[in-house]
Protein backbone atom coordinates (compact mmCIF):
# COMPACT_ATOMS: atom_id res chain seq x y z
CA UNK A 1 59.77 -0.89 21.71
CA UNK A 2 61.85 -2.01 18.62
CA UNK A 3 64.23 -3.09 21.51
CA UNK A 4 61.99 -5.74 22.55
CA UNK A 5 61.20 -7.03 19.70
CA UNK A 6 64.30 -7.37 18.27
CA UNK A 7 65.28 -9.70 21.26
CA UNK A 8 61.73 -11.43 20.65
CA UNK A 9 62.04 -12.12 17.38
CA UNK A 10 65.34 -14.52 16.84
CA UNK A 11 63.36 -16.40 19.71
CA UNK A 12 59.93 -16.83 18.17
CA UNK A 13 61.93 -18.20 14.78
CA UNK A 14 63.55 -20.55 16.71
CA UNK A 15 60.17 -21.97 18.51
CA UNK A 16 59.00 -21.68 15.04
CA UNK A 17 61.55 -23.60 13.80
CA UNK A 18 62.09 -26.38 16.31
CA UNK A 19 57.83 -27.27 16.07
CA UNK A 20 58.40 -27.37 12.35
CA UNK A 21 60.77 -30.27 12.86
CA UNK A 22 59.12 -32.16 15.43
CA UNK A 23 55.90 -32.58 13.14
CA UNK A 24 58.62 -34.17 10.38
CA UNK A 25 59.53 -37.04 12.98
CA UNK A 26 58.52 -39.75 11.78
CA UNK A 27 56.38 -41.68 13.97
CA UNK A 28 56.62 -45.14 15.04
CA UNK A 29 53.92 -48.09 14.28
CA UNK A 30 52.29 -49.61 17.42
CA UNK A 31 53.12 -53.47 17.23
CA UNK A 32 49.32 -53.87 17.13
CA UNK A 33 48.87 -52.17 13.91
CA UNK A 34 51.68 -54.52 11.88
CA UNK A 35 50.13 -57.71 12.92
CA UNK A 36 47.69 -56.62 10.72
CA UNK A 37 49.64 -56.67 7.38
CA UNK A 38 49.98 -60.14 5.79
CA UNK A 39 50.75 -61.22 2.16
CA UNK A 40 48.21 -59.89 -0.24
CA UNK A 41 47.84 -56.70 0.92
CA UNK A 42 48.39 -53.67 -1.51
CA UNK A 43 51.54 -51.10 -0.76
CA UNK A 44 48.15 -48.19 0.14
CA UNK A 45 46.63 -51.00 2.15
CA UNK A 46 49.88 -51.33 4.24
CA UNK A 47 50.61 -47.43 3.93
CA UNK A 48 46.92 -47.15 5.39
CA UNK A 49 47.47 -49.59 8.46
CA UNK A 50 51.16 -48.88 9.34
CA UNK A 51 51.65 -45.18 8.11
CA UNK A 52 55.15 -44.38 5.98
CA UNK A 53 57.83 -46.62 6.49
CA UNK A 54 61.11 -45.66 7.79
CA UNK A 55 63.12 -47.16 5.24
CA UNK A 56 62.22 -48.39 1.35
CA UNK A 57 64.82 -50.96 -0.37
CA UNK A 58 64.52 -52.06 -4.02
CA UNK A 59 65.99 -55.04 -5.43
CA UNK A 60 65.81 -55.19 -8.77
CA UNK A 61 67.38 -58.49 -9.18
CA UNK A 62 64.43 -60.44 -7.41
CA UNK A 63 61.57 -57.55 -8.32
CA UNK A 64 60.80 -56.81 -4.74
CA UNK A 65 61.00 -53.66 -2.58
CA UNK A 66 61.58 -53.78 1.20
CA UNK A 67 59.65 -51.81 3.54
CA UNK A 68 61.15 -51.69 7.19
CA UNK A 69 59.63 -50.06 9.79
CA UNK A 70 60.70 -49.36 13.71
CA UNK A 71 58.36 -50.03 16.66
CA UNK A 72 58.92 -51.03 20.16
CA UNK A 73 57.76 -54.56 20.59
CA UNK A 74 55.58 -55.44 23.48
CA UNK A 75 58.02 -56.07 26.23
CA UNK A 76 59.52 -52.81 25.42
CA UNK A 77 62.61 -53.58 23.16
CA UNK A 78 63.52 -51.47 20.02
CA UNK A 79 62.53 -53.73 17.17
CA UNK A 80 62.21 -53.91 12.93
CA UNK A 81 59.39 -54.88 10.86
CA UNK A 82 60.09 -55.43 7.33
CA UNK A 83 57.53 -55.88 4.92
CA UNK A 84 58.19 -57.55 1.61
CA UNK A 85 56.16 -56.80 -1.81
CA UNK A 86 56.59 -58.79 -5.14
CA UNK A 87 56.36 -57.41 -8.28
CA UNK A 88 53.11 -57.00 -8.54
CA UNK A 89 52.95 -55.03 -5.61
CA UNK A 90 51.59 -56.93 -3.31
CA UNK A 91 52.89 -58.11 0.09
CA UNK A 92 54.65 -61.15 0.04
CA UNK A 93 56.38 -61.79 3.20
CA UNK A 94 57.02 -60.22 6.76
CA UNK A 95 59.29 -60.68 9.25
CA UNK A 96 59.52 -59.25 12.88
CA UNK A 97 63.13 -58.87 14.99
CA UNK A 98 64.45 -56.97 17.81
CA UNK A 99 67.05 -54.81 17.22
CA UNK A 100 70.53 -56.01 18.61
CA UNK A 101 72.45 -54.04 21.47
């Protein structure tokens, strides 16, 4: 019996392990869900609409932090969303474009 499970265990640990890291993928925005964020929206707000972004910039020289998400845009093509807040926090500008090749 401890045979078995000794060969069972280093197994289980490593199905363990590889759902553990699958649920820490981040998943993509739907291009549906980012039209909705426009300039006045809080950094929850956007949070709340788009989930986590992918990447978060700060540039202290203008006040502003840059939120850039991936999605696939809807003819299919890997694409970037970045969201722009001031420093007040609130969403100043967005911009949409497709990743190059």
């Amino acid at each position: 019996m401890t045979s078995h499970l000794s060969k069972l265990l280093p197994v289980l640990a490593a199905a363990i392990t590889l759902s553990a890291c699958a649920s820490l993928e981040t998943s993509h925005p739907k291009s549906e869900q980012l039209s909705l964020i426009h300039p006045g929206l809080t950094q929850n707000e956007v949070r709340d609409l788009a989930g986590s972004p992918g990447n978060v910039t700060a540039n202290s020289r203008r006040h502003e932090t840059l939120w850039v998400y991936s999605f696939t845009d809807l003819w299919g093509y890997q694409s970037e969303f970045d969201v722009t807040f001031g420093a007040n926090g609130l969403v100043t500008n967005t911009f949409a474009n497709r990743d190059d090749y």
